[in-house]
C-alpha atoms as a PDB file:
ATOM      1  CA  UNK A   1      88.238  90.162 126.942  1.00  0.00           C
ATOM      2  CA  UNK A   2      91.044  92.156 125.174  1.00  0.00           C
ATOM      3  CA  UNK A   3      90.954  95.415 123.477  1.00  0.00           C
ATOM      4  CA  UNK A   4      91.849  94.990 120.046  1.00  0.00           C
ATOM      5  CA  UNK A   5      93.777  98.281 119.498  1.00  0.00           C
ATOM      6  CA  UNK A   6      93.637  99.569 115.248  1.00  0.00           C
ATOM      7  CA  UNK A   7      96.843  99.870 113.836  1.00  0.00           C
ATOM      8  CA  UNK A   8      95.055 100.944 110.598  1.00  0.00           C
ATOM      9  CA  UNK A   9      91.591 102.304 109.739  1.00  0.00           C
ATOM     10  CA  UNK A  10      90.139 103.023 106.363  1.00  0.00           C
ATOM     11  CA  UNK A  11      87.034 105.123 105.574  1.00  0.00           C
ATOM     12  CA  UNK A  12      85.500 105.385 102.250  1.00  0.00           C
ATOM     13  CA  UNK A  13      88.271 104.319 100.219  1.00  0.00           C
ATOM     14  CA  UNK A  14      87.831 104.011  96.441  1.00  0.00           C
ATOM     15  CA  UNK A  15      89.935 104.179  93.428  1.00  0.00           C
ATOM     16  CA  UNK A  16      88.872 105.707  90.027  1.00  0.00           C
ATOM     17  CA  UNK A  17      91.824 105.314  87.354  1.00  0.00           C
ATOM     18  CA  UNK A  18      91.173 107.485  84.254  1.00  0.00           C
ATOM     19  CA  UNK A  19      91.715 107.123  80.985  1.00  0.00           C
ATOM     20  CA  UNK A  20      91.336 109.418  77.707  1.00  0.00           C
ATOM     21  CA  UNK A  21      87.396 108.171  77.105  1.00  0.00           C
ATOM     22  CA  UNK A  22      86.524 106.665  80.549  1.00  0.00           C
ATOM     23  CA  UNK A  23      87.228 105.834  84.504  1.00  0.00           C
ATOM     24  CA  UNK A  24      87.890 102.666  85.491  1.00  0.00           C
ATOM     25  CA  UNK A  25      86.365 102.250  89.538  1.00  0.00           C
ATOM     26  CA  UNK A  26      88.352  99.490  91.449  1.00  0.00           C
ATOM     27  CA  UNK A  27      87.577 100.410  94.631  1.00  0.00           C
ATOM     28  CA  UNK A  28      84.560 101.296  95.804  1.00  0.00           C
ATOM     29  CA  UNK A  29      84.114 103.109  98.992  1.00  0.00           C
ATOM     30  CA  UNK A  30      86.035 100.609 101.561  1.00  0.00           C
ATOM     31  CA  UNK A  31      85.755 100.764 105.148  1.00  0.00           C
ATOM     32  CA  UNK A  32      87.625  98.774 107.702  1.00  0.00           C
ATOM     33  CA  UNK A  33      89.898  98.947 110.706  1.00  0.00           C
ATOM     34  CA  UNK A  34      93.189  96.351 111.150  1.00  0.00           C
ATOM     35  CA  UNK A  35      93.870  95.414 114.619  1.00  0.00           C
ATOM     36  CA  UNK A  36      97.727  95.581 116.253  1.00  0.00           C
ATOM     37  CA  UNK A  37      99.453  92.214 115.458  1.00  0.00           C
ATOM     38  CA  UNK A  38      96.153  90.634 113.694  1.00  0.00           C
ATOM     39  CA  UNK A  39      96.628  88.316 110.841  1.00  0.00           C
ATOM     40  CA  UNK A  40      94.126  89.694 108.330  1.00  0.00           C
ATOM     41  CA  UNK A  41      93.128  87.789 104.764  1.00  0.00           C
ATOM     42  CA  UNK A  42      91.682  90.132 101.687  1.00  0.00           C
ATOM     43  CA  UNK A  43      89.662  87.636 100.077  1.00  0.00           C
ATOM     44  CA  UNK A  44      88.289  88.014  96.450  1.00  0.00           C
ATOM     45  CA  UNK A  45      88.110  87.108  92.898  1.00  0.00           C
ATOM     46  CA  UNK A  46      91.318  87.863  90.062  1.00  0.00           C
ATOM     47  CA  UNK A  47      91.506  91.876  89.059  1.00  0.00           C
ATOM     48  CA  UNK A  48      89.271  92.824  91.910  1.00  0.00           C
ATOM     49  CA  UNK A  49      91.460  95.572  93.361  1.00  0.00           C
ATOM     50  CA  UNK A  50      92.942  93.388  96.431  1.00  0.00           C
ATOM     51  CA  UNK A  51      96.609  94.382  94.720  1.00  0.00           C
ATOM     52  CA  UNK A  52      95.890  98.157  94.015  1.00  0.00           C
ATOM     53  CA  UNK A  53      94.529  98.357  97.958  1.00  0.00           C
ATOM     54  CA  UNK A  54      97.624  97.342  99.393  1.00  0.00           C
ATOM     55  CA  UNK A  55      99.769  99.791  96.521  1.00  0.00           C
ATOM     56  CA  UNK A  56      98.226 102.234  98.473  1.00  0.00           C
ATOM     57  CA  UNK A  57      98.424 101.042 101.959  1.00  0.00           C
ATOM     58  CA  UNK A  58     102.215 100.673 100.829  1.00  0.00           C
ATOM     59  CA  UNK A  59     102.005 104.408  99.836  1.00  0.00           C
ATOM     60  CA  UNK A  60     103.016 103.232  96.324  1.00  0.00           C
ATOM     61  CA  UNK A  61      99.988 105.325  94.921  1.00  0.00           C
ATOM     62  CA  UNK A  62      97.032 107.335  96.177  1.00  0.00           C
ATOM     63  CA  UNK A  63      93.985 106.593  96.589  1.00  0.00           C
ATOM     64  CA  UNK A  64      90.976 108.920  94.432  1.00  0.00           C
ATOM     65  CA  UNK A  65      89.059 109.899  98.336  1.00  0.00           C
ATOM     66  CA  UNK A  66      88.425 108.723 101.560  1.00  0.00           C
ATOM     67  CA  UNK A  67      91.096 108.652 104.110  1.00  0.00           C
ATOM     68  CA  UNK A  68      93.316 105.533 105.988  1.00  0.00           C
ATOM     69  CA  UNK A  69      95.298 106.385 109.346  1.00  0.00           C
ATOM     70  CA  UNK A  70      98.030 104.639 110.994  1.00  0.00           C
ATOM     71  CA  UNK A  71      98.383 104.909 114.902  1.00  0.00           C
ATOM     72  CA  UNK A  72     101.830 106.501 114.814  1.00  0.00           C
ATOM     73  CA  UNK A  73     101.411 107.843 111.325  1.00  0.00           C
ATOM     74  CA  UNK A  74     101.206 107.048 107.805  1.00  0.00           C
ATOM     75  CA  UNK A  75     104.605 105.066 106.746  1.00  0.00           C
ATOM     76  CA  UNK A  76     106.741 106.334 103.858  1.00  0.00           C
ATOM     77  CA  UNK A  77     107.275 104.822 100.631  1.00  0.00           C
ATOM     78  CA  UNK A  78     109.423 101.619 101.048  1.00  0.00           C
ATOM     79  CA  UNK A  79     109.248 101.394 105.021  1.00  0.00           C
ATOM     80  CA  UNK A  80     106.266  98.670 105.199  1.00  0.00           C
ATOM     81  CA  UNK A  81     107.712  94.977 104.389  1.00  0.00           C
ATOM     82  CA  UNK A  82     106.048  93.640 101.283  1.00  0.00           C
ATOM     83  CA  UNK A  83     106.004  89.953  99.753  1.00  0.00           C
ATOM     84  CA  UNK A  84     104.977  89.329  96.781  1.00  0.00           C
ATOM     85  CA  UNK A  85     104.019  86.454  94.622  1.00  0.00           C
ATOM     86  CA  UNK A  86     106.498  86.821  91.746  1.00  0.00           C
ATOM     87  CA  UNK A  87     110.144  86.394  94.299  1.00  0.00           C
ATOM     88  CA  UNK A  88     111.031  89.887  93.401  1.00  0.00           C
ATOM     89  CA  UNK A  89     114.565  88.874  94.846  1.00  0.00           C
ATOM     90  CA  UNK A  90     117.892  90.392  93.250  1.00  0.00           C
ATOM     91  CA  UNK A  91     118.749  87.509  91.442  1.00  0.00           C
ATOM     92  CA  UNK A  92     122.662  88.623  91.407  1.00  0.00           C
ATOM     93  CA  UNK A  93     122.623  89.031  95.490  1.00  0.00           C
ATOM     94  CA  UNK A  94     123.077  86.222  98.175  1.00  0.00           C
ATOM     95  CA  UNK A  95     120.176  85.396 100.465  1.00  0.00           C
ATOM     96  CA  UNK A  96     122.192  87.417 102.831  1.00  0.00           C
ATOM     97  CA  UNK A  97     122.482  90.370 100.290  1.00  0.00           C
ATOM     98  CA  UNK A  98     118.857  90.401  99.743  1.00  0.00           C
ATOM     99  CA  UNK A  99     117.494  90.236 103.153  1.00  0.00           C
ATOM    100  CA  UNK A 100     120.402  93.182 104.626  1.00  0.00           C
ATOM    101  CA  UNK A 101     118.776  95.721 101.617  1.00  0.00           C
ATOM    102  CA  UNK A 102     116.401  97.097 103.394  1.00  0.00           C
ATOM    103  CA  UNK A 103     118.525  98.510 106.321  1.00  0.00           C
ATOM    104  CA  UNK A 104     121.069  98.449 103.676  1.00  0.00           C
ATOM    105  CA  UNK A 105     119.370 101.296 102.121  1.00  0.00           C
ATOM    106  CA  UNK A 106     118.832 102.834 105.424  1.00  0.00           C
ATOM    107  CA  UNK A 107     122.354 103.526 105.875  1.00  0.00           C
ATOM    108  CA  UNK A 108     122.075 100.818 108.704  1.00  0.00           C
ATOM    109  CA  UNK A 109     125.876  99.831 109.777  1.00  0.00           C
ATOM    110  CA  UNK A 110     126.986  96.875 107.653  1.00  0.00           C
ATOM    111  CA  UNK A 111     127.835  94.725 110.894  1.00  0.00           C
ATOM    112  CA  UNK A 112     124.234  95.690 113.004  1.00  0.00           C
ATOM    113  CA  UNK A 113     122.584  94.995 109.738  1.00  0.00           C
ATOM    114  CA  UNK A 114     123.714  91.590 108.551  1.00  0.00           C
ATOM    115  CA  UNK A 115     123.268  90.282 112.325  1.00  0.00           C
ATOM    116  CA  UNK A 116     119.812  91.583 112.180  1.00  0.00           C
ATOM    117  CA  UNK A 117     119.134  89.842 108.833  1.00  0.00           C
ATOM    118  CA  UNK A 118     121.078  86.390 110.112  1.00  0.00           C
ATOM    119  CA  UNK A 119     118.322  86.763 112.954  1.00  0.00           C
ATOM    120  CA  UNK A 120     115.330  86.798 109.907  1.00  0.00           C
ATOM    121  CA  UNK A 121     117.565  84.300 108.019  1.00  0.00           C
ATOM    122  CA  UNK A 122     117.482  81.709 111.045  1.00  0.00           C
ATOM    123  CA  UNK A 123     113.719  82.446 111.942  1.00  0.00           C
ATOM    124  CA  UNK A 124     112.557  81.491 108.313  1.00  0.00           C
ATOM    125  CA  UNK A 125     114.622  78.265 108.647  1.00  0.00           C
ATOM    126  CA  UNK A 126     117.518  78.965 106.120  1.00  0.00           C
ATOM    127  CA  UNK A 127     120.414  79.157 108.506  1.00  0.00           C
ATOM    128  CA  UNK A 128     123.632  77.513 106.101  1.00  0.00           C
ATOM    129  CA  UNK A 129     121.923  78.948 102.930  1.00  0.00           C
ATOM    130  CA  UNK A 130     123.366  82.602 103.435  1.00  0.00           C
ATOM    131  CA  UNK A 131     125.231  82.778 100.630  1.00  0.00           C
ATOM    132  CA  UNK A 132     123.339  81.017  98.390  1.00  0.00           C
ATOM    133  CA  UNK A 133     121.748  83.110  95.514  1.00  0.00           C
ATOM    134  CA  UNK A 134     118.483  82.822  94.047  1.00  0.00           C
ATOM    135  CA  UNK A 135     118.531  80.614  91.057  1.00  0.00           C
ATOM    136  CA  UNK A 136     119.490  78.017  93.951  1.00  0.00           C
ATOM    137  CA  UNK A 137     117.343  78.028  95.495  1.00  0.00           C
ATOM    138  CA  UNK A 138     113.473  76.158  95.683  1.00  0.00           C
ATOM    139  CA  UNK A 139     110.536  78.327  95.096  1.00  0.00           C
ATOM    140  CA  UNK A 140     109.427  77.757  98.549  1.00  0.00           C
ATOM    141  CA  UNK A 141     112.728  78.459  99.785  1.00  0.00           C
ATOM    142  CA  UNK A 142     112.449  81.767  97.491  1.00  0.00           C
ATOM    143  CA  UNK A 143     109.908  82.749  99.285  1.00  0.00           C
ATOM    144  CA  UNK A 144     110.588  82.265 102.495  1.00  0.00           C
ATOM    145  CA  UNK A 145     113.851  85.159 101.429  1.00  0.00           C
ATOM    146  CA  UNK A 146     110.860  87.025 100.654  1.00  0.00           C
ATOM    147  CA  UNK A 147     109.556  87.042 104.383  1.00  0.00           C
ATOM    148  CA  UNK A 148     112.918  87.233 105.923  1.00  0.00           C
ATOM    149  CA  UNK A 149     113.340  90.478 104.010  1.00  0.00           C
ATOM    150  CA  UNK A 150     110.438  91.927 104.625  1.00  0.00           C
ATOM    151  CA  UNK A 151     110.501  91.152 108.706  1.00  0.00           C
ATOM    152  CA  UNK A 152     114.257  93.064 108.236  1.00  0.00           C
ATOM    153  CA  UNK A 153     112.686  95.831 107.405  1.00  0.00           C
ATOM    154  CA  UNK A 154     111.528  96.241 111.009  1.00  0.00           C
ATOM    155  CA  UNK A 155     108.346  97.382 110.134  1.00  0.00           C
ATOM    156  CA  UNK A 156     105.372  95.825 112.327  1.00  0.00           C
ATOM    157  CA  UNK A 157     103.089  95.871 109.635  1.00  0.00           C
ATOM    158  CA  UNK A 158     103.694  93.444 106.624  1.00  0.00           C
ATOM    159  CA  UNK A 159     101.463  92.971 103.592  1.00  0.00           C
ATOM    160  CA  UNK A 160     101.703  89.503 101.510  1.00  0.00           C
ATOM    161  CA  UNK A 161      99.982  89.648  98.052  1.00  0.00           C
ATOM    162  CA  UNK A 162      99.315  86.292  97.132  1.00  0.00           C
ATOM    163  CA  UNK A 163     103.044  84.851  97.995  1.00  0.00           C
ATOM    164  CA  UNK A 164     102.336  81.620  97.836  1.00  0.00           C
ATOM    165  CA  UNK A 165     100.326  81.566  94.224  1.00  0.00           C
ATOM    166  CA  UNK A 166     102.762  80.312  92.015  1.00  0.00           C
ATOM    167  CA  UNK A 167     104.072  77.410  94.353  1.00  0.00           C
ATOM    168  CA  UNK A 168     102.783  73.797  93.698  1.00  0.00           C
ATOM    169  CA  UNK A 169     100.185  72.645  95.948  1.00  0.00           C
ATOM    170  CA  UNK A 170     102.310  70.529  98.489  1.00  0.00           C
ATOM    171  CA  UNK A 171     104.686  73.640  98.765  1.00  0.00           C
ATOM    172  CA  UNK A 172     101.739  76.028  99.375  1.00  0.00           C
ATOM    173  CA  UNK A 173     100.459  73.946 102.077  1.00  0.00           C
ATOM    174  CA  UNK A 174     104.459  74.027 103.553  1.00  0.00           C
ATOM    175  CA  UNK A 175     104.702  77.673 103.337  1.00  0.00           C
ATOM    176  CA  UNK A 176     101.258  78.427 104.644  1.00  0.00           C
ATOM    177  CA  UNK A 177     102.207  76.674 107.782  1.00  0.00           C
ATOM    178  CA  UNK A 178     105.991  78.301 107.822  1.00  0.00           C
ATOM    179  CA  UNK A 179     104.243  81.722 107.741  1.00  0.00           C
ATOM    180  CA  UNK A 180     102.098  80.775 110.905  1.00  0.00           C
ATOM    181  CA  UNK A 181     104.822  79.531 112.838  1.00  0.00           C
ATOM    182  CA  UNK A 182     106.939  82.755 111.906  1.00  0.00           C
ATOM    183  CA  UNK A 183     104.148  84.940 112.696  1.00  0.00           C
ATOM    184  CA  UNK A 184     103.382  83.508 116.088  1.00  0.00           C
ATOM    185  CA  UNK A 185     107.068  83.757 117.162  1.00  0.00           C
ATOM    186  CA  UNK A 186     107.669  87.007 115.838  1.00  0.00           C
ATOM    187  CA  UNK A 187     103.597  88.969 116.125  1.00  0.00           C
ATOM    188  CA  UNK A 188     103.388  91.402 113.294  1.00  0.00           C
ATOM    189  CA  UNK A 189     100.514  92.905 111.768  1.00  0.00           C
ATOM    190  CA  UNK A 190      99.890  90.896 108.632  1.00  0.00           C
ATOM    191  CA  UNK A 191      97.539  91.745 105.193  1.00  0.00           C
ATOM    192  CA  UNK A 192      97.613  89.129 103.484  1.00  0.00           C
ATOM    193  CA  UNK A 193      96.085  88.870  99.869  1.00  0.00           C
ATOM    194  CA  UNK A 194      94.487  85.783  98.437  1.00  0.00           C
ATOM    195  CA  UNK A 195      91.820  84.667  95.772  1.00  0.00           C
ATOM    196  CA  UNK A 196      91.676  80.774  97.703  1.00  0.00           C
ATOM    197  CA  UNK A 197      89.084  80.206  99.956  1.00  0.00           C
ATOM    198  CA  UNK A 198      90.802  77.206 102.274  1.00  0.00           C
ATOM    199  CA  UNK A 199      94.197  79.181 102.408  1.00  0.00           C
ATOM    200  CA  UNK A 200      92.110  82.387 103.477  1.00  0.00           C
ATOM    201  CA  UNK A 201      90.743  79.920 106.268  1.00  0.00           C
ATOM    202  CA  UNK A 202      93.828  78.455 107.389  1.00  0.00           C
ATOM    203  CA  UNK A 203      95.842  81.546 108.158  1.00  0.00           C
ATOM    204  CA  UNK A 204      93.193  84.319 108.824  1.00  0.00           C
ATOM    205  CA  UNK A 205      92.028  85.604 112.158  1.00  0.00           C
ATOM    206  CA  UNK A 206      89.707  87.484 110.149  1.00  0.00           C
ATOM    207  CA  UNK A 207      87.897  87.192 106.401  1.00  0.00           C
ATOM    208  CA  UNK A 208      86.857  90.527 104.390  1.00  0.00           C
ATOM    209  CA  UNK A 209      85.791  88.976 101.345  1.00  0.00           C
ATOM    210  CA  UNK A 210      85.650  91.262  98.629  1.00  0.00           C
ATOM    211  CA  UNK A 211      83.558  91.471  95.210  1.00  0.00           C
ATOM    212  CA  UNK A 212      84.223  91.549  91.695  1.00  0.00           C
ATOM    213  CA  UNK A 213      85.454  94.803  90.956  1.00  0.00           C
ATOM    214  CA  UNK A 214      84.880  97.595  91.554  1.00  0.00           C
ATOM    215  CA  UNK A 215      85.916  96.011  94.785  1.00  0.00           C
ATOM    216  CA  UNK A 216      83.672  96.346  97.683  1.00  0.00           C
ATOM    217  CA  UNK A 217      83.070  94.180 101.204  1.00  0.00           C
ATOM    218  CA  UNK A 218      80.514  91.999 101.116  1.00  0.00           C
ATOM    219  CA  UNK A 219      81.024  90.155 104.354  1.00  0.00           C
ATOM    220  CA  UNK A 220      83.493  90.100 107.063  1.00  0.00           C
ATOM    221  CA  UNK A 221      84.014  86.594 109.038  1.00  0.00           C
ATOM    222  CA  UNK A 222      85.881  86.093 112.563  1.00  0.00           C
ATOM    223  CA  UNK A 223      87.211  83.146 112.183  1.00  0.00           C
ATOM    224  CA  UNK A 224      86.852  81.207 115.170  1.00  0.00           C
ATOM    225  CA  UNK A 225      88.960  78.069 114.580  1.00  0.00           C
ATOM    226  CA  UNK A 226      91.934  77.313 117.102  1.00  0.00           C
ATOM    227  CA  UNK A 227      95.206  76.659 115.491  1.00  0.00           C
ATOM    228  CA  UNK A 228      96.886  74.507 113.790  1.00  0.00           C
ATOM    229  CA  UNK A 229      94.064  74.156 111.653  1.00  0.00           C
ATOM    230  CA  UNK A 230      92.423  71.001 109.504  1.00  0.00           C
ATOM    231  CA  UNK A 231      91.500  71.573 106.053  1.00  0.00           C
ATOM    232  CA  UNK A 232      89.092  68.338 106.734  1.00  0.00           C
ATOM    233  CA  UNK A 233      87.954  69.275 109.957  1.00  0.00           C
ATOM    234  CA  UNK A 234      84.280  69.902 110.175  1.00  0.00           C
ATOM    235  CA  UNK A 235      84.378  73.293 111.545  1.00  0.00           C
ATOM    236  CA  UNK A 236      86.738  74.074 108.952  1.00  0.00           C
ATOM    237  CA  UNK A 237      84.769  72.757 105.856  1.00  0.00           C
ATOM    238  CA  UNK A 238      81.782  74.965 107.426  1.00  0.00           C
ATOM    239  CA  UNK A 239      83.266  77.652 107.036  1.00  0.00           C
ATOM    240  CA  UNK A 240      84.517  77.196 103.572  1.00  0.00           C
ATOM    241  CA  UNK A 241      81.028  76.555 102.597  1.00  0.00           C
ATOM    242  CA  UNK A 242      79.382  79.129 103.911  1.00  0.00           C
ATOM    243  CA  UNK A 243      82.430  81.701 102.478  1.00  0.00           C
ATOM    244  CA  UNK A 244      81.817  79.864  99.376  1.00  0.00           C
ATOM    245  CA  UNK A 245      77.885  80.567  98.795  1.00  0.00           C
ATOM    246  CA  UNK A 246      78.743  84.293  99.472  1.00  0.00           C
ATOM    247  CA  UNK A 247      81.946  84.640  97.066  1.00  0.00           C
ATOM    248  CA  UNK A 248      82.245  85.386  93.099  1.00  0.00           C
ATOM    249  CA  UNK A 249      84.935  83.430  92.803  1.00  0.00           C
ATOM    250  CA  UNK A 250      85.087  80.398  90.769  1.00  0.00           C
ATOM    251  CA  UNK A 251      85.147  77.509  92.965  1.00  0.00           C
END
């Protein structure tokens, strides 16, 4: 049996925001490791926290106590790749433009930089569409600019809050299985944020499904399905119900 090495481990996280007459707790004392190149799902209800965590695993803000370590040390601002579920895309910049930023900003060498971003470009299946800009472009297609960019930024560890959320269903179930297929050519160390139960199955080596806020674990789940995955198969739909009896959010 492998070793699963951590590439991050939290101890008693929590997060108290204050205000002039009272704290707000999000977090509540979170402990968990993240294994090297594991796709990991944050599970849990609207305004729970899930967004706030990864803020700080991003090093966007602090958290209140407990600490988090990275093997090879904690990453600056800016130097983990992030998707989000609004496109967050320069709007005035090609899909080239957008995914060379990062190592743009770098200082990376204009030629090494735009052959590295062709190389995201063709693995997230919009090879012709370089110069395209955004309002061209599909939301799904959007988003997949998202990932590109983010895997440019040549970090291994990428965290996804809820990227697929504002796509129609039948695009959602697209992208869900784009983001496997990228992940298994290209193994990265994925967080990935979500409030739906079956996506949560579908992409997740591993469940922590979190509470209402202040956000705390409730129940970790291995999930033990081989891929591709079947939202119908029976396995599957055991899972979901089990996940769902245990969850607060409105199914």
């Amino acid at each position: 049996m492998a070793v699963l090495k951590n590439k991050i481990e939290l101890k008693n996280v929590s997060k108290v925001y204050e205000t002039r007459d009272k704290q707000v707790e999000v977090l509540n004392n979170l402990s968990f490791e993240v294994h090297e190149n594991e796709f990991l799902v944050l599970l849990g209800p609207g305004r729970c926290g899930k967004t706030v965590l990864l803020n700080i695993l991003a090093n966007l803000e602090k958290q209140t106590s407990g600490t988090i370590e990275f093997a090879g040390g904690r990453p600056k601002m800016g130097d983990l790749g992030m998707v989000f579920q609004k496109y967050a895309l320069f709007p005035w910049k090609t899909v080239m433009g957008n995914v060379e930023m990062s190592q743009k900003l770098k200082g990376v060498d204009k030629k090494v930089r735009q052959e590295k971003a062709q190389e995201y470009i063709n693995l997230v299946g919009l090879k012709g569409f370089e110069n395209s800009l955004p309002k061209q472009l599909s939301g799904g297609m959007k988003q997949r600019v998202g990932i590109a960019r983010a895997y440019a930024s040549e970090s291994d560890i990428l965290l996804l809050d809820e990227p697929f959320g504002a796509l129609d269903a039948q695009t959602r179930y697209q992208m869900e299985d784009e983001i496997i297929k990228i992940w298994e050519k290209n193994k990265k160390t994925i967080i990935f944020v979500t409030n739906n139960v079956e996506e949560a199955l579908y992409l997740g080596d591993r469940i922590l499904l979190l509470s209402s806020r202040p956000a705390e674990i409730k129940k970790e789940y291995v999930v033990d399905l081989p891929r591709p995955r079947s939202y119908t198969d029976k396995a599957f739909l055991e899972y979901r119900n089990e996940i769902v009896d245990n969850t607060d959010l409105d199914i």
